[in-house]
Protein backbone atom coordinates (compact mmCIF):
# COMPACT_ATOMS: atom_id res chain seq x y z
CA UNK A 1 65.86 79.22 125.61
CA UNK A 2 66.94 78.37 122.51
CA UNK A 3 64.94 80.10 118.53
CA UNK A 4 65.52 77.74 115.75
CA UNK A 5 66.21 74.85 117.78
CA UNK A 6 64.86 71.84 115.53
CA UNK A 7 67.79 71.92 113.33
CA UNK A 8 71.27 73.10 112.61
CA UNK A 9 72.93 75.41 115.11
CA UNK A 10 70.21 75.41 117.21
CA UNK A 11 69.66 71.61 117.80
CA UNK A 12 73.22 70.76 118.49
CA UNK A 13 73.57 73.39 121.39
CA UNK A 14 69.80 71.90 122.54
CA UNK A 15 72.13 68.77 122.51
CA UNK A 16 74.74 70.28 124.16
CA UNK A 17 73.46 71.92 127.37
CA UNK A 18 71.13 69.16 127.85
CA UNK A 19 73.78 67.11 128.36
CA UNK A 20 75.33 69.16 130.79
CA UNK A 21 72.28 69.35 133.05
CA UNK A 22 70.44 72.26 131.68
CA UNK A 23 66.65 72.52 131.15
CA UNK A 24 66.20 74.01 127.59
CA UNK A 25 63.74 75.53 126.10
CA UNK A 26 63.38 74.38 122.06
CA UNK A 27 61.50 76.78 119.98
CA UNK A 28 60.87 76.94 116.53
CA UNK A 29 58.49 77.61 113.29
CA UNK A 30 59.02 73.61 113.47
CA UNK A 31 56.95 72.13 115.72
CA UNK A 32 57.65 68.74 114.78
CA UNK A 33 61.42 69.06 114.49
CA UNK A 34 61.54 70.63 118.29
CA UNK A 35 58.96 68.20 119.14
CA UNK A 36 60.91 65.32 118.17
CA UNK A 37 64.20 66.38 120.04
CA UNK A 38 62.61 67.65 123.30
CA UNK A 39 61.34 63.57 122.90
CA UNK A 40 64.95 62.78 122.95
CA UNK A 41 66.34 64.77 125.33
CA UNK A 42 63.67 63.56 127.78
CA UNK A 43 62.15 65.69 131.02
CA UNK A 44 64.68 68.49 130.93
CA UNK A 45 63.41 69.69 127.23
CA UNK A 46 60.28 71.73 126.55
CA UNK A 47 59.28 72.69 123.04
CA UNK A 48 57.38 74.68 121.01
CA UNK A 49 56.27 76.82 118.16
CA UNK A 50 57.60 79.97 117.43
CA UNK A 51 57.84 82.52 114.89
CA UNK A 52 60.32 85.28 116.04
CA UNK A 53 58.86 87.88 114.30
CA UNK A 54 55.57 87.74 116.17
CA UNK A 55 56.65 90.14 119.47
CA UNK A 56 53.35 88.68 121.32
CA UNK A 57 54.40 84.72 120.27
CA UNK A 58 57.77 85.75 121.48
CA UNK A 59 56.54 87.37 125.22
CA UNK A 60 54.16 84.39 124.94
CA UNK A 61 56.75 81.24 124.90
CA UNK A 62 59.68 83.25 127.21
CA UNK A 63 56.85 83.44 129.76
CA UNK A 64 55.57 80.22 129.52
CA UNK A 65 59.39 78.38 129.50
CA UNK A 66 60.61 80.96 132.50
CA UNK A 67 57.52 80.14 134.46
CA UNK A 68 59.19 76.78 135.06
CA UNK A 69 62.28 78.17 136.42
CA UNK A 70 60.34 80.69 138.75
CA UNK A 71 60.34 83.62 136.49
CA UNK A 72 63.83 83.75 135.98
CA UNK A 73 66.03 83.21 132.47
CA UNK A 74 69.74 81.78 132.20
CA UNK A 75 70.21 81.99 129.10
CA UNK A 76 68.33 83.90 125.51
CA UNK A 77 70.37 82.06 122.56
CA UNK A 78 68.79 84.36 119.51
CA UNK A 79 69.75 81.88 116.71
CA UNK A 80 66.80 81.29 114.16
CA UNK A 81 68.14 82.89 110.85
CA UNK A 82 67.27 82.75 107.72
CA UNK A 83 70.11 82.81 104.04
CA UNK A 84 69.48 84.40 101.19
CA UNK A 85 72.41 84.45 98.31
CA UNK A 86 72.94 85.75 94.69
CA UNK A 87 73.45 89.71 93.66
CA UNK A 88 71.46 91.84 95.25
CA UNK A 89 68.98 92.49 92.54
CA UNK A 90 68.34 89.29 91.91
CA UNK A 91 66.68 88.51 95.31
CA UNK A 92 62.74 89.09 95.35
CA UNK A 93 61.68 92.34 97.26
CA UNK A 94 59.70 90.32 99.56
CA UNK A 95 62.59 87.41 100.47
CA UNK A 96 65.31 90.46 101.68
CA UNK A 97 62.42 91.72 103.80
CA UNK A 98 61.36 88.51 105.02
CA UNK A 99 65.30 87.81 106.07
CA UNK A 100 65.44 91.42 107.39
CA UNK A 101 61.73 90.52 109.73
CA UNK A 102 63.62 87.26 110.72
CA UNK A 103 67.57 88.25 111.55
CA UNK A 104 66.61 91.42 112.90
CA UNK A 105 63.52 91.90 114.60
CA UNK A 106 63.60 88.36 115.50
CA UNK A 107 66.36 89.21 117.71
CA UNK A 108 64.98 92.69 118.73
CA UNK A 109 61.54 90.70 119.81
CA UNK A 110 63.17 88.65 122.26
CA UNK A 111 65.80 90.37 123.99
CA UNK A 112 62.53 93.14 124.84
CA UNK A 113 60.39 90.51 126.26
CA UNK A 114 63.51 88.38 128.04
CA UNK A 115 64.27 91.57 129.70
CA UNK A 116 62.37 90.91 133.20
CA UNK A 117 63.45 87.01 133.30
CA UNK A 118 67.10 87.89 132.41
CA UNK A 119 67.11 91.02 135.39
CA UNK A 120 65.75 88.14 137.59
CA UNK A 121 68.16 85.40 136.91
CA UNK A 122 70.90 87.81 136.05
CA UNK A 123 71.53 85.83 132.84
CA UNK A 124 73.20 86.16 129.45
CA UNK A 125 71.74 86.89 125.74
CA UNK A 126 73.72 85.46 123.35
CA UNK A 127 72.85 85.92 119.38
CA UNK A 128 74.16 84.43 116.12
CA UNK A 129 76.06 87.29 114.09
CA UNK A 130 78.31 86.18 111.32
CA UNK A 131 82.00 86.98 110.06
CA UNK A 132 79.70 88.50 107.26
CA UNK A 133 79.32 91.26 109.43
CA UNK A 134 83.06 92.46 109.19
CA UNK A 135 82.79 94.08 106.05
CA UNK A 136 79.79 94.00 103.75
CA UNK A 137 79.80 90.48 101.76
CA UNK A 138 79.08 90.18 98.67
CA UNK A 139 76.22 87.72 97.11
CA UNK A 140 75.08 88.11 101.14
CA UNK A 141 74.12 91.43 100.90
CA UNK A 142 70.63 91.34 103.04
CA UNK A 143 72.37 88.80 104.86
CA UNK A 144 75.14 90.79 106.07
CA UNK A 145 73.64 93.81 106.53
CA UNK A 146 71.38 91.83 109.19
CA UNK A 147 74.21 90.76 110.69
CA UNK A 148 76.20 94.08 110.87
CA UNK A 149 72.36 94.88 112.80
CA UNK A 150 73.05 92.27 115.48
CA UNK A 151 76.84 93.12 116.25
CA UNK A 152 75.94 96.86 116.96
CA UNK A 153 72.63 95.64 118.73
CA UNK A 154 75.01 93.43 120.85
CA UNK A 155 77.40 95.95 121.25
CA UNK A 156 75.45 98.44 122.83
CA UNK A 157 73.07 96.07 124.91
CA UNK A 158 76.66 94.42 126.44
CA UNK A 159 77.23 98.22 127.99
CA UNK A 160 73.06 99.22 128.63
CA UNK A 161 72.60 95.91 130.61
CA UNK A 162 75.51 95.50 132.42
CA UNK A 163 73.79 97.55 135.14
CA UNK A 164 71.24 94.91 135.47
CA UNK A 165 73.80 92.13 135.25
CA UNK A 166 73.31 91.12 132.42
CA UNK A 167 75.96 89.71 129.62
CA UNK A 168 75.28 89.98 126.02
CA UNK A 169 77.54 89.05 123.42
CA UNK A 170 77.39 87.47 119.70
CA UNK A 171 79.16 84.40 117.85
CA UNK A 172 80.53 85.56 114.34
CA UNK A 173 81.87 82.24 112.24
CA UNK A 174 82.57 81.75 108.92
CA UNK A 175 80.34 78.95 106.83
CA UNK A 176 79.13 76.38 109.41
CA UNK A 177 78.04 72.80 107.60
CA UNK A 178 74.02 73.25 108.55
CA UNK A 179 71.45 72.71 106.25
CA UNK A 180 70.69 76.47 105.90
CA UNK A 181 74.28 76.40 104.20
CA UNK A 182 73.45 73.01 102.47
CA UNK A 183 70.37 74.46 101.11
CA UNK A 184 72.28 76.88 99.31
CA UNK A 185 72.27 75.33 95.63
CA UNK A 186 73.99 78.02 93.57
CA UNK A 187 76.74 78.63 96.66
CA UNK A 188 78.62 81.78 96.15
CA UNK A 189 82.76 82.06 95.34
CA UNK A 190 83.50 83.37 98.71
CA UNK A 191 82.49 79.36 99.96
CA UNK A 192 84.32 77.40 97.74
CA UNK A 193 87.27 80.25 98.63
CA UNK A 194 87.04 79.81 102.26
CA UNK A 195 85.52 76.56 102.58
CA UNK A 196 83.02 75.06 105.34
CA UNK A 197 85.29 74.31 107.76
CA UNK A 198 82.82 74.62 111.28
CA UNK A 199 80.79 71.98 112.08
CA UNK A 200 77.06 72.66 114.34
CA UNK A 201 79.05 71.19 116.79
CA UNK A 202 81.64 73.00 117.03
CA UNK A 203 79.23 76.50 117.20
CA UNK A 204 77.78 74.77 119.86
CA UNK A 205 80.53 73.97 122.26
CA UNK A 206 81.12 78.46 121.80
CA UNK A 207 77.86 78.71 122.28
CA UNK A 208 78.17 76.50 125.92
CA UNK A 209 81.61 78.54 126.73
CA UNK A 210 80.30 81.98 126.36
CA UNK A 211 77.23 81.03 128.87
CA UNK A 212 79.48 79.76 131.99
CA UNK A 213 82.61 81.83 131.57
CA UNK A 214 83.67 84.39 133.72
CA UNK A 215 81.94 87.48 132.61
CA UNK A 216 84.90 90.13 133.75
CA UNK A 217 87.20 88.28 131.12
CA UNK A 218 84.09 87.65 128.66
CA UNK A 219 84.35 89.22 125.23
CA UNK A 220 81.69 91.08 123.48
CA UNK A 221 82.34 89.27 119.84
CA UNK A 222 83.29 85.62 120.15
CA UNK A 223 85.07 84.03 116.93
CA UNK A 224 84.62 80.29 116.38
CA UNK A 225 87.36 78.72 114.79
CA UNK A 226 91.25 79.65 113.24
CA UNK A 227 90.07 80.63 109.76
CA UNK A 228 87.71 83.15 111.71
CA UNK A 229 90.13 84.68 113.89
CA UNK A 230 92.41 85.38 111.13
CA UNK A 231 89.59 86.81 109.00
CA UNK A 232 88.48 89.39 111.90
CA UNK A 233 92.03 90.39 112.63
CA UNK A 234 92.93 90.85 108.50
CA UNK A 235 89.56 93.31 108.44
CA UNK A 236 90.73 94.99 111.99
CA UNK A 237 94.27 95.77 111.17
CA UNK A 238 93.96 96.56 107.04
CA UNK A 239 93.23 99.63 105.88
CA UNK A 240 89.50 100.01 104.81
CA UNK A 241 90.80 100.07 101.15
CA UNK A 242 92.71 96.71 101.77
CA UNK A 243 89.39 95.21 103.66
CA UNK A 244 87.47 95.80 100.43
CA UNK A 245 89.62 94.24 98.09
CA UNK A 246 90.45 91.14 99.75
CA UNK A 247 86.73 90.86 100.12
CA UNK A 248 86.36 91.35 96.48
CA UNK A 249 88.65 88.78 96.13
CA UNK A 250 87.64 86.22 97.92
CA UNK A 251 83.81 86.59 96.84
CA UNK A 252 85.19 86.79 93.05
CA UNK A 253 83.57 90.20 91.80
């Protein structure tokens, strides 16, 4: 079961496990994006609409798409998100709490109600974090506060659940070319720094690897992409003093 499914992110991986023989379930505030793909990816597809920070919506469409696969869930991908840019007091009141409903609770609302299908199946949760949640960004303030949410979220759930058999882990990239990114007209300096270097494709493929690996070798945080991995291991081995001023750096305050 894939959130945000009709575009981005979430569409390409709908892509990619279809292709690979998966049914998938496309969900999103979209209807007619998720409609339209589920058309094109034929029988194994069902769509619909979804707003993750409705908890009853959310119970609603993870029992509806599990009762198809006899109560059980495979897989929770937790990827509808939501950008917000600029400094901090610039953003309306009511846009950082919006992003903090959606990147948050969102993902809070369906790993509680996937609970039961995931125990049955023995499955995976898998959620969209961001290399934004390394050290606090810059002109992504909200943004990576939510995301800093989700790692420790993940992070605890990956030790809870492992009782039940259950694998949880995150994806943290740097920019990914998806219209949420696109839509971004004023983009901050850390972008043109670092560049947009990860396709949807390319998150998607991760996304695909961290739900059939071997879960004894499985990490908790997975990295897409070189630039990434050299970004996570900068802010794990410098000094917190050296983490914040390459960050100012690179975001140009």
């Amino acid at each position: 079961m894939i959130t945000g499914a009709a575009a981005g992110i979430g569409r390409a991986t709908a892509q990619r496990f279809a292709v690979a023989g998966w049914r998938v379930g496309l969900y999103d505030i979209d209807l007619a994006g998720v409609t339209a793909l589920a058309s094109e990816l034929g029988s194994a597809a069902v769509s619909g609409l979804l707003d993750v920070r409705d908890a009853d919506a959310f119970a609603a469409a993870l029992a509806d798409f599990s009762a198809g696969a006899g109560g059980q869930l495979d897989v929770l991908f937790n990827n509808a998100g939501v950008l917000a840019t600029g400094d901090f007091e610039t953003l309306a009141l009511a846009r950082c709490q919006q992003l903090i409903d959606i990147n948050t609770k969102g993902v809070v609302n369906g790993c509680h109600a996937a609970l039961p299908y995931l125990k049955a199946a023995q499955g995976r949760v898998i959620s969209m974090s961001s290399a934004s949640s390394f050290y606090g960004t810059p002109a992504f303030a909200v943004y990576s506060a939510s995301k800093f949410f989700v790692r420790g979220l993940t992070e605890a759930l990956n030790i809870e659940w492992a009782r039940h058999g259950i694998y949880v882990c995150d994806l943290s990239p740097l920019f990914v070319d998806t219209p949420m990114v696109a839509a971004v007209i004023d983009k901050p300096k850390s972008v043109s720094a670092l560049g947009v270097r990860l396709s949807a494709q390319d998150i998607a493929d991760v996304v695909y690897q961290a739900a059939t690996c071997r879960r004894w070798c499985a990490p908790v945080h997975w990295v897409p992409g070189v630039q990434t991995k050299l970004l996570a291991l900068l802010n794990k081995l410098s000094p917190s003093r050296l983490a914040r001023a390459s960050t100012k750096l690179i975001s140009g305050y």
